[in-house]
Protein backbone atom coordinates (compact mmCIF):
# COMPACT_ATOMS: atom_id res chain seq x y z
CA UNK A 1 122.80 97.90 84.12
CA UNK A 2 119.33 98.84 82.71
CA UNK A 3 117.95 102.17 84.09
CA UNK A 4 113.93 101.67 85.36
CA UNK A 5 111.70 99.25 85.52
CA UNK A 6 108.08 100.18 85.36
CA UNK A 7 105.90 97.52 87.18
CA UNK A 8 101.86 97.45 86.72
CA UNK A 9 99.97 95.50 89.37
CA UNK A 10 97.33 94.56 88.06
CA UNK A 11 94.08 92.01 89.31
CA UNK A 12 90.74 92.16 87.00
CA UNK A 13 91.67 95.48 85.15
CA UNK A 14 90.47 94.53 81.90
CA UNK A 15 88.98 97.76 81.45
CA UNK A 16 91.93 99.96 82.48
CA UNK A 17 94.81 98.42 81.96
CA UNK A 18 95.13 98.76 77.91
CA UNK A 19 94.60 102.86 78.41
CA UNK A 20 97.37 102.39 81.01
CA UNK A 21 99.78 100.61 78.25
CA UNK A 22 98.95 103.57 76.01
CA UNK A 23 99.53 106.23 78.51
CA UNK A 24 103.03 104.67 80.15
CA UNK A 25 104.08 104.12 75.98
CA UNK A 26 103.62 107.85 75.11
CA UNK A 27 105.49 109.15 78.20
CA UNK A 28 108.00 106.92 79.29
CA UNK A 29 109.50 105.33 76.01
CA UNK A 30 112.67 105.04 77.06
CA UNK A 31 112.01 102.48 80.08
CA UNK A 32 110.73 99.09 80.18
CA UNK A 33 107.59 98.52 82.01
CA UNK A 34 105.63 94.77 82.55
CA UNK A 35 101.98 94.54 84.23
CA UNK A 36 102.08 91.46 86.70
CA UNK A 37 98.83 89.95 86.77
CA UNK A 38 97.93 89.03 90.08
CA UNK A 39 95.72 86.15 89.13
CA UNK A 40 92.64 88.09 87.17
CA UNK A 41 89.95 86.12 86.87
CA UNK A 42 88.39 88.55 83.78
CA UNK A 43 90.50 89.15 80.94
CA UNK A 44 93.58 91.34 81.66
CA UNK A 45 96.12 89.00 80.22
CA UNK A 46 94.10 88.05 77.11
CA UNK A 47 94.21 91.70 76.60
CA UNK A 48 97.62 92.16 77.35
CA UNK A 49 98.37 89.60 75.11
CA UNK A 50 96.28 90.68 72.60
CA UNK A 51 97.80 94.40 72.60
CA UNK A 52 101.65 93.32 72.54
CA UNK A 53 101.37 94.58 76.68
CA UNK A 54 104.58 92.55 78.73
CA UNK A 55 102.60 90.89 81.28
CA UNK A 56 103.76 88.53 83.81
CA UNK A 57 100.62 86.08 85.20
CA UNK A 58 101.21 84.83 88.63
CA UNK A 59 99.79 81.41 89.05
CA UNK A 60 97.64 82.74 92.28
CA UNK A 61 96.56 86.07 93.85
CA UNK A 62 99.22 86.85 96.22
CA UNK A 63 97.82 90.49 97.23
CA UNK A 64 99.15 93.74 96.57
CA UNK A 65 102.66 92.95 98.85
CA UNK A 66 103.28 89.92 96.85
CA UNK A 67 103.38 91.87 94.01
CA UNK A 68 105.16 94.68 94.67
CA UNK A 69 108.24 91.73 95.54
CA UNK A 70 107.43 90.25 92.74
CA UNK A 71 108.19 93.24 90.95
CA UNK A 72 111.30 94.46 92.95
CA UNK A 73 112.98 90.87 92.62
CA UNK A 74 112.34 90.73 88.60
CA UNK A 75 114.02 94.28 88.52
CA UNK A 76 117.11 93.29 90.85
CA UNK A 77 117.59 90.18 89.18
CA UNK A 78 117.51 91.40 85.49
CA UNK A 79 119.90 94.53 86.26
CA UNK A 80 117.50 97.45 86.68
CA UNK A 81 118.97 101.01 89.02
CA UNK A 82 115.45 101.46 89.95
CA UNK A 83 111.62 100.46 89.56
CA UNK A 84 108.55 102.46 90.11
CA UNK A 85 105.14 101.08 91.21
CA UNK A 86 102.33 102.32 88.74
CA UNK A 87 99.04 101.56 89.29
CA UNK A 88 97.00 99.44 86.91
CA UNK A 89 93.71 101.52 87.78
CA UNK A 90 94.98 104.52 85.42
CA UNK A 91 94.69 106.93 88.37
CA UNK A 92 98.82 107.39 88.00
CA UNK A 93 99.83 109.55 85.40
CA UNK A 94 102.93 108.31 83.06
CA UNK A 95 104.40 111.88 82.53
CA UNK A 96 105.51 112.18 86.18
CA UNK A 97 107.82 110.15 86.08
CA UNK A 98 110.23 111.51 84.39
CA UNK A 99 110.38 114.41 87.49
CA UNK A 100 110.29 111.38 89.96
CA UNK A 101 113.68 110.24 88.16
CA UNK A 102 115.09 113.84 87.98
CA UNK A 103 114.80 113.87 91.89
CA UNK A 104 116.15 111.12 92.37
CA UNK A 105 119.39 112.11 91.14
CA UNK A 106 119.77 115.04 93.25
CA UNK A 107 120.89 111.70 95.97
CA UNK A 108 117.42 110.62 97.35
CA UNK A 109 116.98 106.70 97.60
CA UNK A 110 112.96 106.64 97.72
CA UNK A 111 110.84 109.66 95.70
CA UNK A 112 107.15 109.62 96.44
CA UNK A 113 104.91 110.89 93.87
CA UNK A 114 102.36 112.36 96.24
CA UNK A 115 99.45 114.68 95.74
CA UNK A 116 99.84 116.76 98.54
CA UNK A 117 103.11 118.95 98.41
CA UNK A 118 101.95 122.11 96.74
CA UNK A 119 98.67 121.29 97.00
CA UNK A 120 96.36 121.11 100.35
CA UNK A 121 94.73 117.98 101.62
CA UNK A 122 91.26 118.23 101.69
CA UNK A 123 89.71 117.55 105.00
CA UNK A 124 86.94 114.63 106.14
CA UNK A 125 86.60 111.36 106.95
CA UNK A 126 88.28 110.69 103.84
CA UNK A 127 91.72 111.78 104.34
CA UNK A 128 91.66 111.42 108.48
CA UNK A 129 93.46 108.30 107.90
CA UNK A 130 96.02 109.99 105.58
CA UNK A 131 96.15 112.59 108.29
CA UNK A 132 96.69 109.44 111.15
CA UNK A 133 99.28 108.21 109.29
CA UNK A 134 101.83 111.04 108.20
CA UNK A 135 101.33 111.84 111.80
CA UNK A 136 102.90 108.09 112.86
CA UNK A 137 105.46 108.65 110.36
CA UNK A 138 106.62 111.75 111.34
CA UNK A 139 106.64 110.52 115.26
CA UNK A 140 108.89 107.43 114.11
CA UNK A 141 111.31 108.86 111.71
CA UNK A 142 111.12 113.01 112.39
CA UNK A 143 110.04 113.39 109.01
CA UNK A 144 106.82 114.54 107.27
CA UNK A 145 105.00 112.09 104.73
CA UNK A 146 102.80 114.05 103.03
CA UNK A 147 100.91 111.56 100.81
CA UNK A 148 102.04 108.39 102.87
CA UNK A 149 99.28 105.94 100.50
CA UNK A 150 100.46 107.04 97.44
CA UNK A 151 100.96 104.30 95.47
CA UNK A 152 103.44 106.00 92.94
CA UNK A 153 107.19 105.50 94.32
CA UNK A 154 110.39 105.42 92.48
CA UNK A 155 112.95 103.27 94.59
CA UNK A 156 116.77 102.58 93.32
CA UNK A 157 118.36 99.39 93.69
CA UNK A 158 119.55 99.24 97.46
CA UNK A 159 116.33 99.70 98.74
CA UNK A 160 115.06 97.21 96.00
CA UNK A 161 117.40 94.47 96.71
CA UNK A 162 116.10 94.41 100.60
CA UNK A 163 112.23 94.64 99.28
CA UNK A 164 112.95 91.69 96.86
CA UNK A 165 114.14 89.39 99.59
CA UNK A 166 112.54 90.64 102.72
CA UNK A 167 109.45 89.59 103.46
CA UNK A 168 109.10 92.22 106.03
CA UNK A 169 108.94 94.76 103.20
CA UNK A 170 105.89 95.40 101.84
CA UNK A 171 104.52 98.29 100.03
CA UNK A 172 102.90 100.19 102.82
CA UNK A 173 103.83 103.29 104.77
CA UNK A 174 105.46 101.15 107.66
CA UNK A 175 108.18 99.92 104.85
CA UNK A 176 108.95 103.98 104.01
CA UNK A 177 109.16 104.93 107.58
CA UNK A 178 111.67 101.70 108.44
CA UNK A 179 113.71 102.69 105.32
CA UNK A 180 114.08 106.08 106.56
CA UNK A 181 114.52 105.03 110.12
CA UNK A 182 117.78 103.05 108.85
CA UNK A 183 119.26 106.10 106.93
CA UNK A 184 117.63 105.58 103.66
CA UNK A 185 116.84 109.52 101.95
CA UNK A 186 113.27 110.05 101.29
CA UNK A 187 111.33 113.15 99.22
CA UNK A 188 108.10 114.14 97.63
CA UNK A 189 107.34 115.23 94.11
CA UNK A 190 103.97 116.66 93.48
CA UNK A 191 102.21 114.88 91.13
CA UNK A 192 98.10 114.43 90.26
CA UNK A 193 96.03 111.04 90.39
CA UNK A 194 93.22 110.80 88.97
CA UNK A 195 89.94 108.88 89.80
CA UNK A 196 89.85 105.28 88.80
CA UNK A 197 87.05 104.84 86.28
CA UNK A 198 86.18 101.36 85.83
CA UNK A 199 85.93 98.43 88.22
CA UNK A 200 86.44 98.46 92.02
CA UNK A 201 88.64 99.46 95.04
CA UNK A 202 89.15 96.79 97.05
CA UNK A 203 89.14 99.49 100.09
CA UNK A 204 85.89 99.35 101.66
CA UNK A 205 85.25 101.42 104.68
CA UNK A 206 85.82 98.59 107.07
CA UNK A 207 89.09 98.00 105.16
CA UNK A 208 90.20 101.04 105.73
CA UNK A 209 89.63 101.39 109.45
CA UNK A 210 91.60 98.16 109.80
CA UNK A 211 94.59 99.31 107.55
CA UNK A 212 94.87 102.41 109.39
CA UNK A 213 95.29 100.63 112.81
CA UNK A 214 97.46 98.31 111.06
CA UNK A 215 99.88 100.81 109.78
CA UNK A 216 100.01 102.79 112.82
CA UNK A 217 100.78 99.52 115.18
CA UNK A 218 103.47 98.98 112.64
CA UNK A 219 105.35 101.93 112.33
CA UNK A 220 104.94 103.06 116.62
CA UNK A 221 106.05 99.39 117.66
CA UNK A 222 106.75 96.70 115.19
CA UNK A 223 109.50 98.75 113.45
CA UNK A 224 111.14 99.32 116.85
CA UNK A 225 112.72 96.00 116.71
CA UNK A 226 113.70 95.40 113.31
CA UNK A 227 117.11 94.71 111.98
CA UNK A 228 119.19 96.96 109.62
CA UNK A 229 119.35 98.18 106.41
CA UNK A 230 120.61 95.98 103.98
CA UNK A 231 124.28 97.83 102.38
């Protein structure tokens, strides 16, 4: 068995995703990593390709969900204990990681790198959906989510087998707080992100309304009736 696997997503991050490479090759050195291109349209994979980056181009976009399977089902099927999501926006930091693997060990199945453990979440609009939906989570599964959007999660390979071939599972909150529902041990790790610095969020305001209603729907009702854990 291989250790981690270190999956990018990645769509029309030409201008990030080399200083990602760089950053994710000075810290984590050890561990494999591959960007999966979720069908760019600038020139991600001509970089990658040009930098020796792995990179994996998927034929179409298949959104941030279809990636993170993507992902999950490359690890499971090539032998890897674990993966970690790492954004391809270089607001994660590479040198965390090595504390989300530490806690791991001490027997948690999913370790959240989240911003907010030792550190306060700001208030306005801004973070009221954050607030909206740690308060779901911790109604559904009777524990506290600090950072539940952080996009920085180290899983190990039970809970990656059933995200590789469960469509159910995708990389939002509502997936944590089913996981946890079912037994699975969750924990924090402080960690900081910083602020993306070239191209766009696809989160407009609108977006993020709808998401939040989304997730909350999800984790109050649709989670109710889900099967179990896979073993």
């Amino acid at each position: 068995m291989k250790d981690l696997l270190i999956f990018i997503p990645a769509h029309n991050e030409q201008d990030n995703i080399e200083k990602v490479a760089c950053d994710l090759r000075e810290h984590c050195s050890a561990y494999d990593f591959v960007v999966i291109d979720d069908g760019s349209t600038d020139d991600t994979v001509r970089i990658c390709k040009e930098n020796d980056i792995p990179v994996m181009p998927l034929p179409v976009n298949l959104g941030l969900d279809g990636v993170f399977q993507t992902g999950n089902k490359y690890a499971y099927l090539n032998g890897y204990e674990r993966t970690v999501q790492f954004d391809g926006d270089g607001q994660h930091s590479a040198k965390y990681i090595a504390a989300l693997m530490q806690k791991m060990d001490e027997g948690y199945d999913i370790v959240v790198g989240s911003r907010f453990v030792s550190e306060k979440k700001p208030g306005g609009l801004r973070m009221m959906g954050s607030r909206i939906i740690s308060g779901a989570f911790k109604l559904t599964t009777g524990q506290r989510l600090n950072d539940p959007t952080s996009g920085m999660r180290l899983i190990d390979r039970k809970v990656m087998k059933q995200v590789a071939y469960d469509p159910n599972c995708g990389e939002e909150p509502d997936t944590w707080a089913y996981f946890v529902r079912k037994g699975a041990k969750l924990t924090e790790v402080q960690v900081e992100m910083s602020e993306r610095e070239a191209g766009q969020s696809y989160l407009t305001f609108g977006r993020s309304i709808a998401y939040m209603f989304r997730m909350m729907v999800s984790m109050i009702f649709i989670n109710l009736f889900r099967g179990g854990r896979e073993k």
